[in-house]
PDB file of N, CA and C in Angstrom:
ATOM      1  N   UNK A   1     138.916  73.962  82.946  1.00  0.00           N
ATOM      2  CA  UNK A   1     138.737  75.343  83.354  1.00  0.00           C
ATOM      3  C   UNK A   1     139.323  76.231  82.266  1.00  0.00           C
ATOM      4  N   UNK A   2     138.736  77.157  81.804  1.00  0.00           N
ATOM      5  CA  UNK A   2     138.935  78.138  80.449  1.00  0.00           C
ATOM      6  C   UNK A   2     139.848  79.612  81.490  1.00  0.00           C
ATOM      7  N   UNK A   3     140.340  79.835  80.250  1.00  0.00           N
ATOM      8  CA  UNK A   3     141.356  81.122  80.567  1.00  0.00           C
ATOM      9  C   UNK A   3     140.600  82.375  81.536  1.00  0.00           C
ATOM     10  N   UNK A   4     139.373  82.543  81.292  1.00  0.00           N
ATOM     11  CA  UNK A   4     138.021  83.554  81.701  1.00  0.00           C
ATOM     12  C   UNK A   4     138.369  83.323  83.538  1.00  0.00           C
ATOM     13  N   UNK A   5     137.679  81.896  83.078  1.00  0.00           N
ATOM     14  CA  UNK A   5     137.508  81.429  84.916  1.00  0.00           C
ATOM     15  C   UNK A   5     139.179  82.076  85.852  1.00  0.00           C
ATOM     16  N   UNK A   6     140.005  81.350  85.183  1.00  0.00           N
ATOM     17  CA  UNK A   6     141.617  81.965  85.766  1.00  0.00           C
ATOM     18  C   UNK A   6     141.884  82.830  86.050  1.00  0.00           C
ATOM     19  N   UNK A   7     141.672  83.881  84.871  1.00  0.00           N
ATOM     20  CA  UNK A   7     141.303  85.536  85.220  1.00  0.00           C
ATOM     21  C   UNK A   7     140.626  86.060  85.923  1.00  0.00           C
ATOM     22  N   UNK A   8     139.319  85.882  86.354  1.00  0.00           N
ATOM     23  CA  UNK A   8     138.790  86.028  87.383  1.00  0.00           C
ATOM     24  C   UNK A   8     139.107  85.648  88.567  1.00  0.00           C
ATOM     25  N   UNK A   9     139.461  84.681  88.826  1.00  0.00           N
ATOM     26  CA  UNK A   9     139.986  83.730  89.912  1.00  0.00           C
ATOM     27  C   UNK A   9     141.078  85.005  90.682  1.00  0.00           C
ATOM     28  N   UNK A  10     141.936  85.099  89.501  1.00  0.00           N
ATOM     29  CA  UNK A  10     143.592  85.800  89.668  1.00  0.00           C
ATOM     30  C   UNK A  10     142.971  87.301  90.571  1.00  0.00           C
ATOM     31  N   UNK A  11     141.915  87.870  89.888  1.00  0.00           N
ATOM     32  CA  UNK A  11     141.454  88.949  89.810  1.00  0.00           C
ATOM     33  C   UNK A  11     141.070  88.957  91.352  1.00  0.00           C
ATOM     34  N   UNK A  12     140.122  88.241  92.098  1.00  0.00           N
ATOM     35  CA  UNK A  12     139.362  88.187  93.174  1.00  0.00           C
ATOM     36  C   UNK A  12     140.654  87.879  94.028  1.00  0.00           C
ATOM     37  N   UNK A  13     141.777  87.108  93.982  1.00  0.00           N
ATOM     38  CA  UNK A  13     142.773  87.027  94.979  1.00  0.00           C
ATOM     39  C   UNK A  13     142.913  88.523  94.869  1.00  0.00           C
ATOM     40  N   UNK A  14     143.657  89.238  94.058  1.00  0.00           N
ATOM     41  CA  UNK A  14     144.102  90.561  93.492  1.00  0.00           C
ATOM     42  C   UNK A  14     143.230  91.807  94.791  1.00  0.00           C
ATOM     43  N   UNK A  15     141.938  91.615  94.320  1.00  0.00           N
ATOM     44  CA  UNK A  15     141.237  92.693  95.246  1.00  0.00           C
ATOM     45  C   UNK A  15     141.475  92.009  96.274  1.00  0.00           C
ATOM     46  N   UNK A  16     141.295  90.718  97.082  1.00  0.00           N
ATOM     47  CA  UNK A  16     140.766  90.025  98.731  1.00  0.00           C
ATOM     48  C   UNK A  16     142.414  90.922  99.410  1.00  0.00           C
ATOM     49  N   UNK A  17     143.486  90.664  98.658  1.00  0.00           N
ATOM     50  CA  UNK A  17     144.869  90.799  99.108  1.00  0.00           C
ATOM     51  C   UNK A  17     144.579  92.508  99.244  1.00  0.00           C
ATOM     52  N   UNK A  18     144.040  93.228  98.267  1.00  0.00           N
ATOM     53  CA  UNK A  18     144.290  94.573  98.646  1.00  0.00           C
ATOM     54  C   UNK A  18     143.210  94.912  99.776  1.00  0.00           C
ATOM     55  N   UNK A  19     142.253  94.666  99.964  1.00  0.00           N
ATOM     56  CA  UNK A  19     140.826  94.683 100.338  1.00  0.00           C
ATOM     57  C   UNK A  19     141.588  94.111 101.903  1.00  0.00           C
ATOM     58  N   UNK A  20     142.340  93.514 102.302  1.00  0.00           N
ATOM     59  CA  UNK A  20     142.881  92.964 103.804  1.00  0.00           C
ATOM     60  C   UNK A  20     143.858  93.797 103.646  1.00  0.00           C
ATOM     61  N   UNK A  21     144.951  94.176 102.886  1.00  0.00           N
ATOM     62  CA  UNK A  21     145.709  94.930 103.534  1.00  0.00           C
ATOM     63  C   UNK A  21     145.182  96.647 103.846  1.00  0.00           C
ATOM     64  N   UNK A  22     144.042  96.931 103.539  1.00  0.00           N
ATOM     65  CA  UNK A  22     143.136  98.174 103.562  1.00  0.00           C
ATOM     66  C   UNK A  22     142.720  97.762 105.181  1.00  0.00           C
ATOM     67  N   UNK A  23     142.405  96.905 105.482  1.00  0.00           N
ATOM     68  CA  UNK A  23     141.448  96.538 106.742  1.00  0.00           C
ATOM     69  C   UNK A  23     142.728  96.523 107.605  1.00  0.00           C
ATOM     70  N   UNK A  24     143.599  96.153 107.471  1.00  0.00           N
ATOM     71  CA  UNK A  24     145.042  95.827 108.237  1.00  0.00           C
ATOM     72  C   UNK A  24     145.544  97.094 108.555  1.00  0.00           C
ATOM     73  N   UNK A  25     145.332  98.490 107.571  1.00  0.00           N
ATOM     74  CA  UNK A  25     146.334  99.426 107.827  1.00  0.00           C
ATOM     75  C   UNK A  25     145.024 100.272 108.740  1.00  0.00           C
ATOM     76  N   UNK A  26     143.303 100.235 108.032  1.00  0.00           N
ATOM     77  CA  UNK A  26     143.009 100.894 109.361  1.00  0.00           C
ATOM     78  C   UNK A  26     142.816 100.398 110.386  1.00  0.00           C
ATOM     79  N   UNK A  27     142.828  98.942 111.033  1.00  0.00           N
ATOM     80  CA  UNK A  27     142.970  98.583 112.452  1.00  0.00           C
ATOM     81  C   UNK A  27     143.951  99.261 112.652  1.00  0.00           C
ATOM     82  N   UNK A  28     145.636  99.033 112.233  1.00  0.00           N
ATOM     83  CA  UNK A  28     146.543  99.366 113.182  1.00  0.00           C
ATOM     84  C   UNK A  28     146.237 101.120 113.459  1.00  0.00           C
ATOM     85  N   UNK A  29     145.729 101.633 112.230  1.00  0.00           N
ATOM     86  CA  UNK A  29     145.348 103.277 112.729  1.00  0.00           C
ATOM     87  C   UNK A  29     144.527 103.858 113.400  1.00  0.00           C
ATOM     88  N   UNK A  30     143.992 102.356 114.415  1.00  0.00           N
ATOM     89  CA  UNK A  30     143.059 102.800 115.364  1.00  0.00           C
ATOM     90  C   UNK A  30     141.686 103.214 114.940  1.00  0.00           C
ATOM     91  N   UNK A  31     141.128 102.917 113.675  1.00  0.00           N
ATOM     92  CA  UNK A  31     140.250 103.379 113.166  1.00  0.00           C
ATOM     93  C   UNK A  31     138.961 102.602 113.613  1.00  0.00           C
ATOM     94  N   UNK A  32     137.637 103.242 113.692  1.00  0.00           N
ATOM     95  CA  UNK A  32     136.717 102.489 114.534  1.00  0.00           C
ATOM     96  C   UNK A  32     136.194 102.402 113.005  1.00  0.00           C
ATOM     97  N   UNK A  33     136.060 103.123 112.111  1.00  0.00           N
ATOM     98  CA  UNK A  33     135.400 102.546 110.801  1.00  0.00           C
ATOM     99  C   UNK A  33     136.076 101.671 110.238  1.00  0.00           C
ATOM    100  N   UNK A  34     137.255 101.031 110.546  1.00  0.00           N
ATOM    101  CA  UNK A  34     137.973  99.951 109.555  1.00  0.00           C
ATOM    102  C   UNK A  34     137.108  98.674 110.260  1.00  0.00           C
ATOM    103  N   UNK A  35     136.166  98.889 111.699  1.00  0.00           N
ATOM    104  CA  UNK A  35     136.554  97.554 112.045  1.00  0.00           C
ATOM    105  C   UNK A  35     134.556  97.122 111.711  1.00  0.00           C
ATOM    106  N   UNK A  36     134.462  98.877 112.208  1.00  0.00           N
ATOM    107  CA  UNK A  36     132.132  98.691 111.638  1.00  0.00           C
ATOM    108  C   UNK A  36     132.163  98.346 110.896  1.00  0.00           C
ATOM    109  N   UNK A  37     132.262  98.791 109.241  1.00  0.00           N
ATOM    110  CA  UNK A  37     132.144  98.361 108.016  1.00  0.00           C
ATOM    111  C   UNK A  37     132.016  96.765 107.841  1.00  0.00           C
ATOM    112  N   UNK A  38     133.007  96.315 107.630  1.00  0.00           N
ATOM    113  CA  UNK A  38     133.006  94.974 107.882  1.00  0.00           C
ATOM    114  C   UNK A  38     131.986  94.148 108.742  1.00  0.00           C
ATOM    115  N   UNK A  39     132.319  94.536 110.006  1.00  0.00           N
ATOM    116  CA  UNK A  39     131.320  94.174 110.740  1.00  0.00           C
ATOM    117  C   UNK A  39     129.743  94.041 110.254  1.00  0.00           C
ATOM    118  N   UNK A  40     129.783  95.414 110.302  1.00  0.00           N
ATOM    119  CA  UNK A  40     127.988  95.065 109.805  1.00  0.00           C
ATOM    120  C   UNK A  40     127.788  94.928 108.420  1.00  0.00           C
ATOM    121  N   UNK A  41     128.503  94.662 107.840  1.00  0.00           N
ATOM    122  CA  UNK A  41     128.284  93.721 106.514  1.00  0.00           C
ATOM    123  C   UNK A  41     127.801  92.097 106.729  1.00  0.00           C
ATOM    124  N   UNK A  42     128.908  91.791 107.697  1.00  0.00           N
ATOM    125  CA  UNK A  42     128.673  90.434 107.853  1.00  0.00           C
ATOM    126  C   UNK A  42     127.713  90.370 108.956  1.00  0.00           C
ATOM    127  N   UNK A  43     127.572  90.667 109.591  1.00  0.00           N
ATOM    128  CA  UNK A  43     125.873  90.848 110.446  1.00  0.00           C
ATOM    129  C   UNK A  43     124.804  91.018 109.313  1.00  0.00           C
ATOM    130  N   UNK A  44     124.704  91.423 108.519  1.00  0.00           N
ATOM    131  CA  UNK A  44     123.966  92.174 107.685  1.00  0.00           C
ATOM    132  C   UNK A  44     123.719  90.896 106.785  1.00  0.00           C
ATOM    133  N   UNK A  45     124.960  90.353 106.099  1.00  0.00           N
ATOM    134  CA  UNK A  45     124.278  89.006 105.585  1.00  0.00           C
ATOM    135  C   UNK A  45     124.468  87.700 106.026  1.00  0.00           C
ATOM    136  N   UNK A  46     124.514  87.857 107.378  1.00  0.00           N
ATOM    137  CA  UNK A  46     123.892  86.463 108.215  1.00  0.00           C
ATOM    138  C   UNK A  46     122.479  86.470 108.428  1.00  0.00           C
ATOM    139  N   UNK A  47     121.845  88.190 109.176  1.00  0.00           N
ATOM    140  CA  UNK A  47     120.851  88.550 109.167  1.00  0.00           C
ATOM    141  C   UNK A  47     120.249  88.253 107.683  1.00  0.00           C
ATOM    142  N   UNK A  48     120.109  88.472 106.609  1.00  0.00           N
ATOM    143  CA  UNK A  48     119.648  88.178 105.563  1.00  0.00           C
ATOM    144  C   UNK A  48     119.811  86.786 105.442  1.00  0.00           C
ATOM    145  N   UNK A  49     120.794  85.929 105.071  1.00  0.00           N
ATOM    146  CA  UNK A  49     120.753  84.854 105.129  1.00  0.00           C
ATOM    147  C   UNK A  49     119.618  83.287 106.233  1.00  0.00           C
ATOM    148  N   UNK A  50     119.633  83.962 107.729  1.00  0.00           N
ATOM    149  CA  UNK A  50     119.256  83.697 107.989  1.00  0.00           C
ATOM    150  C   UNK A  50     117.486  84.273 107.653  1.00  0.00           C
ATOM    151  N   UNK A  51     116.854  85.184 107.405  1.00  0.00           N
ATOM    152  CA  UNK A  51     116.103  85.423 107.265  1.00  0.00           C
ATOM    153  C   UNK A  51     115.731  84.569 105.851  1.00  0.00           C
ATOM    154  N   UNK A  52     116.626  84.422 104.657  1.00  0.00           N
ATOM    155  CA  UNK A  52     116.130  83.560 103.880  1.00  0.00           C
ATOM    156  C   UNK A  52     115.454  82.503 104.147  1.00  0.00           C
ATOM    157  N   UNK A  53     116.014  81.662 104.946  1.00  0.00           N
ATOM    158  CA  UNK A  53     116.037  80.023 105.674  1.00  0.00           C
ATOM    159  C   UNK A  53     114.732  80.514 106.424  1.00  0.00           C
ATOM    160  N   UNK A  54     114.175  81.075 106.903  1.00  0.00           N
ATOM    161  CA  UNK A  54     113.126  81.217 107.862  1.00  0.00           C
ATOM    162  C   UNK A  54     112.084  81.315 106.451  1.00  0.00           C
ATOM    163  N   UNK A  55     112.028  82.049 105.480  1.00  0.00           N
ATOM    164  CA  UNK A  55     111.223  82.230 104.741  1.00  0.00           C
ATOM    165  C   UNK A  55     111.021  81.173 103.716  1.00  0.00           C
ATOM    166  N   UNK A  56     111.787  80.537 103.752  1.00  0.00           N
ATOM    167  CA  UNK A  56     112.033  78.976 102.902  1.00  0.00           C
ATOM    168  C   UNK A  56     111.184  78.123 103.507  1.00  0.00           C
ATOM    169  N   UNK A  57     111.372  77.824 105.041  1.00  0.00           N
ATOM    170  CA  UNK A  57     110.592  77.129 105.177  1.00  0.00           C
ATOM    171  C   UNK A  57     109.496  77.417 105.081  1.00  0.00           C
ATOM    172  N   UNK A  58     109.001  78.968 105.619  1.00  0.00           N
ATOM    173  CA  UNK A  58     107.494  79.227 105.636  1.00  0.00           C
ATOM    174  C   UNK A  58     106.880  79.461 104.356  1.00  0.00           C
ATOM    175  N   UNK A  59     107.595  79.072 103.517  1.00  0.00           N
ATOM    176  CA  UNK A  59     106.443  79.197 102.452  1.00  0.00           C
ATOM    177  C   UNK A  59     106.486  77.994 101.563  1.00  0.00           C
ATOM    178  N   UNK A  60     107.269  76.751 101.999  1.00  0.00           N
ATOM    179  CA  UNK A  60     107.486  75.787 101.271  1.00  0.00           C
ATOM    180  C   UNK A  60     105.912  74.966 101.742  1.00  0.00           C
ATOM    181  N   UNK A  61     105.829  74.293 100.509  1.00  0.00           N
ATOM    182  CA  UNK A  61     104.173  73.473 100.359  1.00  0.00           C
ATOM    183  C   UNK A  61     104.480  72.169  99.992  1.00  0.00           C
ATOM    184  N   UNK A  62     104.522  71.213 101.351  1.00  0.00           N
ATOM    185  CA  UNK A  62     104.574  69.622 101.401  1.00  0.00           C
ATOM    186  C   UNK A  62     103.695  68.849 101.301  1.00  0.00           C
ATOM    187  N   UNK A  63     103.150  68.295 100.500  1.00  0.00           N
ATOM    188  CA  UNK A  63     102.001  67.455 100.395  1.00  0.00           C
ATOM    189  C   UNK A  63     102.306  65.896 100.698  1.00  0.00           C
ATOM    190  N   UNK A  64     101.596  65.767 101.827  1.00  0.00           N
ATOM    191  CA  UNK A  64     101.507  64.004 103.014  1.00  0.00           C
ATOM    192  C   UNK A  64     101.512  63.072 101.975  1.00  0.00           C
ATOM    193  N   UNK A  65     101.964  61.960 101.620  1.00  0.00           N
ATOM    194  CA  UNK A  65     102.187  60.828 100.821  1.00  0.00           C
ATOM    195  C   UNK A  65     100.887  60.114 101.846  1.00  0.00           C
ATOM    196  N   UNK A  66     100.067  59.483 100.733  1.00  0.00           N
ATOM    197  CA  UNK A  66      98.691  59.082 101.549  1.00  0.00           C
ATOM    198  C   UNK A  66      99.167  57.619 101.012  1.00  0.00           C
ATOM    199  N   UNK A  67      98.987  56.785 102.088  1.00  0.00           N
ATOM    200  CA  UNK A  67      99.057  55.594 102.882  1.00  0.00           C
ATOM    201  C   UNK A  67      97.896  54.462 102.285  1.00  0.00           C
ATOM    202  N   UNK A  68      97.750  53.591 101.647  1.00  0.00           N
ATOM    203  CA  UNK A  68      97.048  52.686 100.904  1.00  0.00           C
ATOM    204  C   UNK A  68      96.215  51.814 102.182  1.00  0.00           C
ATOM    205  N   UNK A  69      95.326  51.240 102.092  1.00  0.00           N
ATOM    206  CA  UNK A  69      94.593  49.965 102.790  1.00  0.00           C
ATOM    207  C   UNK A  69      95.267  49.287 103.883  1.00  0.00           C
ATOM    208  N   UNK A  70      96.364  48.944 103.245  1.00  0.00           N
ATOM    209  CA  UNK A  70      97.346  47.789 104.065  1.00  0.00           C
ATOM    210  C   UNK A  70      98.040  48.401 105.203  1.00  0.00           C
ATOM    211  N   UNK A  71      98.258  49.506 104.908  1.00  0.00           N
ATOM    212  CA  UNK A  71      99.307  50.771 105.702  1.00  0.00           C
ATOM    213  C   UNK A  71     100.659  50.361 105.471  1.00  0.00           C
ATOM    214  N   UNK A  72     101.391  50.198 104.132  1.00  0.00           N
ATOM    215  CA  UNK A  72     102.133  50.334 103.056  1.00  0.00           C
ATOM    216  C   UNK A  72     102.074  51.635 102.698  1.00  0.00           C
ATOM    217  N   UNK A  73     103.141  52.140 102.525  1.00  0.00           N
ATOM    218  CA  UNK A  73     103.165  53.522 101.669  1.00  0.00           C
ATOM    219  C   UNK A  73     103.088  53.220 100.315  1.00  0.00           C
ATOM    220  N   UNK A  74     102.284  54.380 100.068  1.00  0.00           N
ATOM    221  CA  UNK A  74     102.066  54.613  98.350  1.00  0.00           C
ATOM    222  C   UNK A  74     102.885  54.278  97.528  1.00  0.00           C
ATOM    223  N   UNK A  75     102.741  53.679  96.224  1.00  0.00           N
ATOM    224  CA  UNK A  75     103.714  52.890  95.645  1.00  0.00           C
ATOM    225  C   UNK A  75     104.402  54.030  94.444  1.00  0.00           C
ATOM    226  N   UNK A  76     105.284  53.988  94.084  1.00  0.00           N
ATOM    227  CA  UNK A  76     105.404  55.268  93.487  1.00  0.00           C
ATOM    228  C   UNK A  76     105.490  54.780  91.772  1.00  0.00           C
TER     229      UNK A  76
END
């Protein structure tokens, strides 16, 4: 792992730690936007996520492995 990756690494703890104690100070302030935001973010990319997976399958193109004389599968 190179010095880059570390730094970044360091960096993303850096914001997650400030980024929760932001979410921490507006719950306790009773704030109804500390708790939406979040919220429908993560609704937002489950909804997307799951919508990926639905579209994955529907557009994926499987072609049947065709079955020889004997009814042996195709030899590869």
């Amino acid at each position: 792992m190179n010095d880059s990756s570390r730094s970044q690494g360091g960096l993303i703890c850096i914001a997650v730690v400030i980024l929760g104690l932001l979410f921490l100070k507006g719950v306790l302030s009773g704030s109804y936007v500390a708790l939406a935001i979040p919220v429908t973010i993560l609704v937002a990319f489950f909804l997307g996520l799951a919508f990926w997976v639905g579209w994955t399958i529907y557009t994926i193109h499987v072609e049947p492995e065709i079955d020889d004389e004997d009814g042996d599968q195709a030899s590869q």
